[in-house]
PDB file of N, CA and C in Angstrom:
ATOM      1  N   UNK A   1     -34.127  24.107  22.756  1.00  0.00           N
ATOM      2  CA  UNK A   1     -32.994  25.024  22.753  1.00  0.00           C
ATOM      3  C   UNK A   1     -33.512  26.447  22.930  1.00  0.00           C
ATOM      4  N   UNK A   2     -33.002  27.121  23.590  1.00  0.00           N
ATOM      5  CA  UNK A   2     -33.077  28.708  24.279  1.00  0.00           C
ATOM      6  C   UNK A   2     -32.765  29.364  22.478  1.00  0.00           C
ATOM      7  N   UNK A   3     -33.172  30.341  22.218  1.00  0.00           N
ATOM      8  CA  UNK A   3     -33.102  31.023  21.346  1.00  0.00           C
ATOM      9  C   UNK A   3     -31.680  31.318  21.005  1.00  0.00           C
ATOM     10  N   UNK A   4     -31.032  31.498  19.770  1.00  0.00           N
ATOM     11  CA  UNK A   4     -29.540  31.326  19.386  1.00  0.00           C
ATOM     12  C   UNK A   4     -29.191  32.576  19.945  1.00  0.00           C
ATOM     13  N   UNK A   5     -28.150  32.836  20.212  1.00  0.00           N
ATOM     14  CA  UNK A   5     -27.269  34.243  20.787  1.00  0.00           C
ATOM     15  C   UNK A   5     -26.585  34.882  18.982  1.00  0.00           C
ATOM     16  N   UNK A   6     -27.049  36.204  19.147  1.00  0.00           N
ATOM     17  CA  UNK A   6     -26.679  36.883  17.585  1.00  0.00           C
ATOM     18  C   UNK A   6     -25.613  37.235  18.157  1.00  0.00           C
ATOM     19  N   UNK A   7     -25.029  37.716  17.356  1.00  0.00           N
ATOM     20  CA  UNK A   7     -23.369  38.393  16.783  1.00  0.00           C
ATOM     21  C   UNK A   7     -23.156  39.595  17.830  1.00  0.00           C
ATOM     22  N   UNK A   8     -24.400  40.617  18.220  1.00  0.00           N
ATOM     23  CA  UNK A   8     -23.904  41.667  18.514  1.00  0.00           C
ATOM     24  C   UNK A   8     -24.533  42.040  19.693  1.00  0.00           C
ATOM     25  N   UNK A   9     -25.104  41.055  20.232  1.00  0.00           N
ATOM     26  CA  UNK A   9     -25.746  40.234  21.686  1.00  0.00           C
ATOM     27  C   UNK A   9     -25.020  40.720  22.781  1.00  0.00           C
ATOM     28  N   UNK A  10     -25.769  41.494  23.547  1.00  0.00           N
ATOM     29  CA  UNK A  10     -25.124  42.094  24.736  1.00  0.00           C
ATOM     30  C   UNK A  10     -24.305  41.428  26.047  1.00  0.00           C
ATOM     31  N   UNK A  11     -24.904  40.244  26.194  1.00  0.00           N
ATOM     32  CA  UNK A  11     -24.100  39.261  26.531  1.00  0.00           C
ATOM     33  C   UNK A  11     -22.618  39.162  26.593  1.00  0.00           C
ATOM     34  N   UNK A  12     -22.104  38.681  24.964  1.00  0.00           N
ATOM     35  CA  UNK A  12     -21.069  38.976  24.559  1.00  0.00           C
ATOM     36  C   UNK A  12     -19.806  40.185  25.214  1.00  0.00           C
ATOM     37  N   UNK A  13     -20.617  41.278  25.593  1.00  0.00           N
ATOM     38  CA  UNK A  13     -19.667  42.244  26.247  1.00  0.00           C
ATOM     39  C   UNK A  13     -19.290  41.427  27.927  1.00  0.00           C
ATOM     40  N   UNK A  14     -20.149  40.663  28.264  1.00  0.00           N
ATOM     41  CA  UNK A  14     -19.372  40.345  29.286  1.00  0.00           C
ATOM     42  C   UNK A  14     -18.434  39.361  29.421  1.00  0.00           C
ATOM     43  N   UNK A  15     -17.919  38.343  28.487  1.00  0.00           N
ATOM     44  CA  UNK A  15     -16.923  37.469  28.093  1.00  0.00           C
ATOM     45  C   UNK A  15     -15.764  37.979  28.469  1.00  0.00           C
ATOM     46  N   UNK A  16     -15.034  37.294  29.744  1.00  0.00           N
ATOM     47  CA  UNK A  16     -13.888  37.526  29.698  1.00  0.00           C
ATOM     48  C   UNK A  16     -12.835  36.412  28.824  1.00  0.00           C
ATOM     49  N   UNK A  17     -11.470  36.621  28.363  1.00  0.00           N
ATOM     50  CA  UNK A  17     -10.741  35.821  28.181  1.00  0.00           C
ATOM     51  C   UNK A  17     -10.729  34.444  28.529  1.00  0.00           C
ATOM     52  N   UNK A  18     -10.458  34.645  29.682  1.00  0.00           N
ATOM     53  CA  UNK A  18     -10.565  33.320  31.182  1.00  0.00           C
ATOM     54  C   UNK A  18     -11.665  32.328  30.144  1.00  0.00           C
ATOM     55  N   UNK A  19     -12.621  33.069  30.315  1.00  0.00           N
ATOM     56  CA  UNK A  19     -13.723  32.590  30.136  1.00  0.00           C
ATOM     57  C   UNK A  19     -13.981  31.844  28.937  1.00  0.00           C
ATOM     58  N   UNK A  20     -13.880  32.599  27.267  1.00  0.00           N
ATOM     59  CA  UNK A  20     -13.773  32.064  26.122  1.00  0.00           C
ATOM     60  C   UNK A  20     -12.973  30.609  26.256  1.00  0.00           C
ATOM     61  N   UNK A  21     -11.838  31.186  26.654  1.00  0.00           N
ATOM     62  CA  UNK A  21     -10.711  30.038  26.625  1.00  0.00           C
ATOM     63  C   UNK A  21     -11.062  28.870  27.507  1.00  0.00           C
ATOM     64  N   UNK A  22     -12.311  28.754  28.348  1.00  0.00           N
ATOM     65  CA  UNK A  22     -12.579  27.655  29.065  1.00  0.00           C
ATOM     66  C   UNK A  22     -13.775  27.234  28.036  1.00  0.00           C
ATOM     67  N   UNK A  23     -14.284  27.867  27.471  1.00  0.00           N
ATOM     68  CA  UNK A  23     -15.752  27.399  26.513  1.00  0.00           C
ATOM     69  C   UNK A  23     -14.779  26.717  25.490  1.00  0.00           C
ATOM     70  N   UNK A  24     -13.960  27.662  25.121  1.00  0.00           N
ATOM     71  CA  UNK A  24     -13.307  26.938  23.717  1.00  0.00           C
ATOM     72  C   UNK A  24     -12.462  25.500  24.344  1.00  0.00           C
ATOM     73  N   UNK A  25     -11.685  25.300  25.345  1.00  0.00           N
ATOM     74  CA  UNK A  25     -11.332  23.715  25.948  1.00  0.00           C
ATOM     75  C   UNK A  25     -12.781  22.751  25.910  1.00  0.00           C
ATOM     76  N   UNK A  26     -13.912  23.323  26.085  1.00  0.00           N
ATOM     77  CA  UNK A  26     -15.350  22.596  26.306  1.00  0.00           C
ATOM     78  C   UNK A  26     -15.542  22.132  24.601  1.00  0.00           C
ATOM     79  N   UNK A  27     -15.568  22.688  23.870  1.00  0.00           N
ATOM     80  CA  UNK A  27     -15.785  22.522  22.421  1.00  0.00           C
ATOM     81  C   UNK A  27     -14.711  21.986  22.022  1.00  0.00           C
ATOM     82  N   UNK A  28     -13.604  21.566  22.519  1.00  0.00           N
ATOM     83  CA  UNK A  28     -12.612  20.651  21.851  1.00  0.00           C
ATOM     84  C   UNK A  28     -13.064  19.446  22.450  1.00  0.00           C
ATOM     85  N   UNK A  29     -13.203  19.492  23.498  1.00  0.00           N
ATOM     86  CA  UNK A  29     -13.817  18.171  24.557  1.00  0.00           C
ATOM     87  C   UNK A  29     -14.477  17.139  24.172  1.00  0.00           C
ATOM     88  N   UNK A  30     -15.935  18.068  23.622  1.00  0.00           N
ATOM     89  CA  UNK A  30     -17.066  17.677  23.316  1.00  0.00           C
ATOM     90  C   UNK A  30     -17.059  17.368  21.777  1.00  0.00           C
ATOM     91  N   UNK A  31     -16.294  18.512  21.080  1.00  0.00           N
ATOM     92  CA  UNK A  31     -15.684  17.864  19.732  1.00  0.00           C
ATOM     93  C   UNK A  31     -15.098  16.690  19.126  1.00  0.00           C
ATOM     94  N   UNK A  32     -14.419  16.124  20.256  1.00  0.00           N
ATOM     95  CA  UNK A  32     -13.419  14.888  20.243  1.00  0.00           C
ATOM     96  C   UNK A  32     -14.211  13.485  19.400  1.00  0.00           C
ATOM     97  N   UNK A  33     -15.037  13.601  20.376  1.00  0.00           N
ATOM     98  CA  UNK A  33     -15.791  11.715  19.925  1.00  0.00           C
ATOM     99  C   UNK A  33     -16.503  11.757  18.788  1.00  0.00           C
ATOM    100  N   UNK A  34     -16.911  13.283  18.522  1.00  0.00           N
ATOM    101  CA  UNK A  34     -17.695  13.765  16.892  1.00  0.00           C
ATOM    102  C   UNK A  34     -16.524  13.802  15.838  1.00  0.00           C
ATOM    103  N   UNK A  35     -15.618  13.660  16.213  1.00  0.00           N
ATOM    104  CA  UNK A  35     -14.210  13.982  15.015  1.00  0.00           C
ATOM    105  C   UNK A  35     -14.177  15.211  14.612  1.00  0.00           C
ATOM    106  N   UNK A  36     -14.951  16.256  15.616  1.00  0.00           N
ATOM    107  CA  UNK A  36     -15.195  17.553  15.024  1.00  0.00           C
ATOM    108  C   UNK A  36     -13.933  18.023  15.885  1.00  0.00           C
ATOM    109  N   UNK A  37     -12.743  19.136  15.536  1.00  0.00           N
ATOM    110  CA  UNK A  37     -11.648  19.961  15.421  1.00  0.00           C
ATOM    111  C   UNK A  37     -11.422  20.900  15.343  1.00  0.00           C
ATOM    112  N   UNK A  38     -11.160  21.812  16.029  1.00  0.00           N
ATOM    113  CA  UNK A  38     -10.752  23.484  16.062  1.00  0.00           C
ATOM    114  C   UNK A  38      -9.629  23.600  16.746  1.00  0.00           C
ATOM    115  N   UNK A  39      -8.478  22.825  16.378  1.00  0.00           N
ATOM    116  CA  UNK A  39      -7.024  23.172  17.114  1.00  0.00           C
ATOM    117  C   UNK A  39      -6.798  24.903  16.840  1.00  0.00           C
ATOM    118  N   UNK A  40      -6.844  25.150  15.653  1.00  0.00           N
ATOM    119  CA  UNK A  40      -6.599  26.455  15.791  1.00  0.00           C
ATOM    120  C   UNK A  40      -7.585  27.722  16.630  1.00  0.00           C
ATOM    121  N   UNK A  41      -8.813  27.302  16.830  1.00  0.00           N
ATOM    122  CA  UNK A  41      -9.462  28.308  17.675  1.00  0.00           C
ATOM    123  C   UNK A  41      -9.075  28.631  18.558  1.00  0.00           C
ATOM    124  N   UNK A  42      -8.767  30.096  19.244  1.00  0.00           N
ATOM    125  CA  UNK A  42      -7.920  30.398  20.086  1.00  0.00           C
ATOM    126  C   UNK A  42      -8.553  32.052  20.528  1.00  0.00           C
ATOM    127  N   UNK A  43      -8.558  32.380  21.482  1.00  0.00           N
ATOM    128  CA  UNK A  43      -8.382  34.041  21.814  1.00  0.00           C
ATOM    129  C   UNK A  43      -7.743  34.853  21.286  1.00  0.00           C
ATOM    130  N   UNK A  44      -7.759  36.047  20.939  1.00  0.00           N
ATOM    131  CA  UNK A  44      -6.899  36.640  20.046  1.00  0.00           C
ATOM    132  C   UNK A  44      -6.925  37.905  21.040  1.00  0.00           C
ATOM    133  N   UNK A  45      -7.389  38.065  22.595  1.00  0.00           N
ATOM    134  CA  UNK A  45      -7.090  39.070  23.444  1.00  0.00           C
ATOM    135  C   UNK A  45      -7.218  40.467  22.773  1.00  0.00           C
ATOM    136  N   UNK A  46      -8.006  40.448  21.720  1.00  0.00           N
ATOM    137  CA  UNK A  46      -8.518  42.289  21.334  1.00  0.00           C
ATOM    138  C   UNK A  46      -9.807  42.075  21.057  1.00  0.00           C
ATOM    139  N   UNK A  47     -10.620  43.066  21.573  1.00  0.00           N
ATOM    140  CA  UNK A  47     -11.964  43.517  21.636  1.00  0.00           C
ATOM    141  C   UNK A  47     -12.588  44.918  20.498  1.00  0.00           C
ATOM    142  N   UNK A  48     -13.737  44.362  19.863  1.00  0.00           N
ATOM    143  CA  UNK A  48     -14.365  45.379  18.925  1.00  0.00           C
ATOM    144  C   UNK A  48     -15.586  45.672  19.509  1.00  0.00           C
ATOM    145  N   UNK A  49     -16.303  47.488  19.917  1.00  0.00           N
ATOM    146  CA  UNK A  49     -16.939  47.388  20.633  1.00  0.00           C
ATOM    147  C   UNK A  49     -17.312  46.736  21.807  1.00  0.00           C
ATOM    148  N   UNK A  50     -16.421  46.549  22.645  1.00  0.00           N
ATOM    149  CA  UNK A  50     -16.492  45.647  24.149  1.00  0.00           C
ATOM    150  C   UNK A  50     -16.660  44.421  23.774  1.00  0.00           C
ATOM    151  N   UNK A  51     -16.523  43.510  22.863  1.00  0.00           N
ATOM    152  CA  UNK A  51     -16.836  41.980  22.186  1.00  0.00           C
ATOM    153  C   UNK A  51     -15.346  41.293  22.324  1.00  0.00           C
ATOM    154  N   UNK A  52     -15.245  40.604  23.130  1.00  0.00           N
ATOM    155  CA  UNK A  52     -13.876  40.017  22.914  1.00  0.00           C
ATOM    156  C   UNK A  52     -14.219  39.042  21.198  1.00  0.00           C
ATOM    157  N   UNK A  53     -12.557  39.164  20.751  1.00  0.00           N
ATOM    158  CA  UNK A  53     -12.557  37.866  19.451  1.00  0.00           C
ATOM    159  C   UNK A  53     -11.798  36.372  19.781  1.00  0.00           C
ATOM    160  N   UNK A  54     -12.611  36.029  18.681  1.00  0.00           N
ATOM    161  CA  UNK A  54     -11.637  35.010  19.215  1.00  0.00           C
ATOM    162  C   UNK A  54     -11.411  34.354  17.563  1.00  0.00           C
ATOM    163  N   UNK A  55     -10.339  33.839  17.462  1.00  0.00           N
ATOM    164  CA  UNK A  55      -9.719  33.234  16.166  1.00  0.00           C
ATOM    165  C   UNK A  55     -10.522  31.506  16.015  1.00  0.00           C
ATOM    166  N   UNK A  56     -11.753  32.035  15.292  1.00  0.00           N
ATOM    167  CA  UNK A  56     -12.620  31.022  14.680  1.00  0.00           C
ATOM    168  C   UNK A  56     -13.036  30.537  13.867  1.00  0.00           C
ATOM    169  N   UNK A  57     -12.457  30.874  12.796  1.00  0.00           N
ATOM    170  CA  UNK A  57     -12.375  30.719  11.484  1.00  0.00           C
ATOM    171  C   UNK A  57     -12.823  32.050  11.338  1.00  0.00           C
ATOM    172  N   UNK A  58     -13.653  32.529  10.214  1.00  0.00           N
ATOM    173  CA  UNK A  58     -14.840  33.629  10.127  1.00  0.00           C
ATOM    174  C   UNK A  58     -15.936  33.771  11.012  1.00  0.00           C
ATOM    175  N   UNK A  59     -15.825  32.633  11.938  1.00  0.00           N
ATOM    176  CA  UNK A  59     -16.668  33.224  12.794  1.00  0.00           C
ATOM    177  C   UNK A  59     -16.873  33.933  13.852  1.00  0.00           C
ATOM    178  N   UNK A  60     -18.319  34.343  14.727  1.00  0.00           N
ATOM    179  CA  UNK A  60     -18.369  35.409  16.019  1.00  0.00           C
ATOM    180  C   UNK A  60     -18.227  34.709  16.859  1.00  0.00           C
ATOM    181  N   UNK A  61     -17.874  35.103  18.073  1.00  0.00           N
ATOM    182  CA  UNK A  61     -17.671  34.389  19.637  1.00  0.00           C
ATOM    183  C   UNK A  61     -19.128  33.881  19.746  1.00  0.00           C
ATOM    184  N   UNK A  62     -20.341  34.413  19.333  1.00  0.00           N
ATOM    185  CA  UNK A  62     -21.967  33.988  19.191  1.00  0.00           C
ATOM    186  C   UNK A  62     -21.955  32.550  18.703  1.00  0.00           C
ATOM    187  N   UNK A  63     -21.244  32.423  17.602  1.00  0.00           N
ATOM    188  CA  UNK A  63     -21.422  30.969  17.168  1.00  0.00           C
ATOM    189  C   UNK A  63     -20.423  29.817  17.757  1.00  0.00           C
ATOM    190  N   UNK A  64     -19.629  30.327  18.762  1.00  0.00           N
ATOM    191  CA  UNK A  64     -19.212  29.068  19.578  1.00  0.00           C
ATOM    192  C   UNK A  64     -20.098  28.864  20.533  1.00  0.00           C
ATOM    193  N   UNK A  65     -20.785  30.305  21.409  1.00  0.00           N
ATOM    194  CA  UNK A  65     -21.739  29.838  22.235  1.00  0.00           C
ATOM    195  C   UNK A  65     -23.019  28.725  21.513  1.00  0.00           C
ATOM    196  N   UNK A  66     -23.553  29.333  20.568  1.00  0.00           N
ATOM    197  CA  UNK A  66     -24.411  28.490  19.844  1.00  0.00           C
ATOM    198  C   UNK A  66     -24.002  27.332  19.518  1.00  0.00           C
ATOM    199  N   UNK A  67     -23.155  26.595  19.290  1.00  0.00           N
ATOM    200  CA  UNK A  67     -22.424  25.583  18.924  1.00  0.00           C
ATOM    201  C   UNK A  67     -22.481  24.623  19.856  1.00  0.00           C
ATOM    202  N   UNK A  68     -21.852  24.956  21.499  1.00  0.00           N
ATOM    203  CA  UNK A  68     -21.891  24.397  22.405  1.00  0.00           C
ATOM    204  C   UNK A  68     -23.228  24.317  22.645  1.00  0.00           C
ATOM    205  N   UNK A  69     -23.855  24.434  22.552  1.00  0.00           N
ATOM    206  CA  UNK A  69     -25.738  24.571  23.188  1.00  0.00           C
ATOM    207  C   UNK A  69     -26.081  23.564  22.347  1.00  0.00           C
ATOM    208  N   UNK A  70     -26.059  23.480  21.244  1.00  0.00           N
ATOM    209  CA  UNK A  70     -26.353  22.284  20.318  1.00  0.00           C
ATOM    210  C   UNK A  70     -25.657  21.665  20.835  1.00  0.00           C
ATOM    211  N   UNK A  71     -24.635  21.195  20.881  1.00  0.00           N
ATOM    212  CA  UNK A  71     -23.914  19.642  21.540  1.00  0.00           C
ATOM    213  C   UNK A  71     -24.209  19.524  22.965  1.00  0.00           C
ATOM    214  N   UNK A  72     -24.390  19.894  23.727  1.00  0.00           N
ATOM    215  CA  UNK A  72     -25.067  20.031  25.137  1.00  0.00           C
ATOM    216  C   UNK A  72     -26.135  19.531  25.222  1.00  0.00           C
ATOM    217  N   UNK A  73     -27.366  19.815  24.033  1.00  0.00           N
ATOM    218  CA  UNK A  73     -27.890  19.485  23.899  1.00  0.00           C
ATOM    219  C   UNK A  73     -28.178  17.729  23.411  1.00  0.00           C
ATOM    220  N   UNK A  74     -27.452  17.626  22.413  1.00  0.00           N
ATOM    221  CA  UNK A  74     -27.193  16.758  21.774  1.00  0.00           C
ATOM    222  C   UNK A  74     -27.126  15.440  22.837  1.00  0.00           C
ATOM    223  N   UNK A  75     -25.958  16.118  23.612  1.00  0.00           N
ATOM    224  CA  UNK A  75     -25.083  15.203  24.447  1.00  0.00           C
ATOM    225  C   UNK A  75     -26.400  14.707  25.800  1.00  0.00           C
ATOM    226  N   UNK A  76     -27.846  15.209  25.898  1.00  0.00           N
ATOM    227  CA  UNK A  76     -28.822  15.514  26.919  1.00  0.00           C
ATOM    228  C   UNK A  76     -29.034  14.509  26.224  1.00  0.00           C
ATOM    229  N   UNK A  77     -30.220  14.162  25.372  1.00  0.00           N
ATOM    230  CA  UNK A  77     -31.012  13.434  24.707  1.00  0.00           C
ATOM    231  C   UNK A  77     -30.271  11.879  24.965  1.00  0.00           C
TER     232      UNK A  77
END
């Protein structure tokens, strides 16, 4: 695995909407056959410091990318 993406990761400024909202359909996807669930994760279309949010529990848009990389991974092996 590529080194985890932090919270305030420059990256992050380039996330469009479009975009989250296609990662977050990927993590329900891939969630499914794990019984793992985030109906409520969703875009919330406002940005702090150029960071789009997104409604993830307490978490950063960093830890869905990280999230998916582990199951990607997962899903490799």
């Amino acid at each position: 695995m590529n080194a985890p993406i932090g919270p305030h990761d420059k990256i992050l400024r380039t996330c469009t909407e479009p975009e989250v909202t296609a990662l977050l359909r990927e993590l329900h996807e891939r969630g499914k056959p794990l019984g793992l669930r985030w109906g409520s994760a969703h875009v919330n279309g406002r940005t702090i410091d150029g960071r789009l949010l997104v409604n993830f529990g307490d978490a950063p848009v960093s830890t869905l990318f990280n999230l998916l990389e582990l199951m990607r991974e997962t899903a490799r092996k």
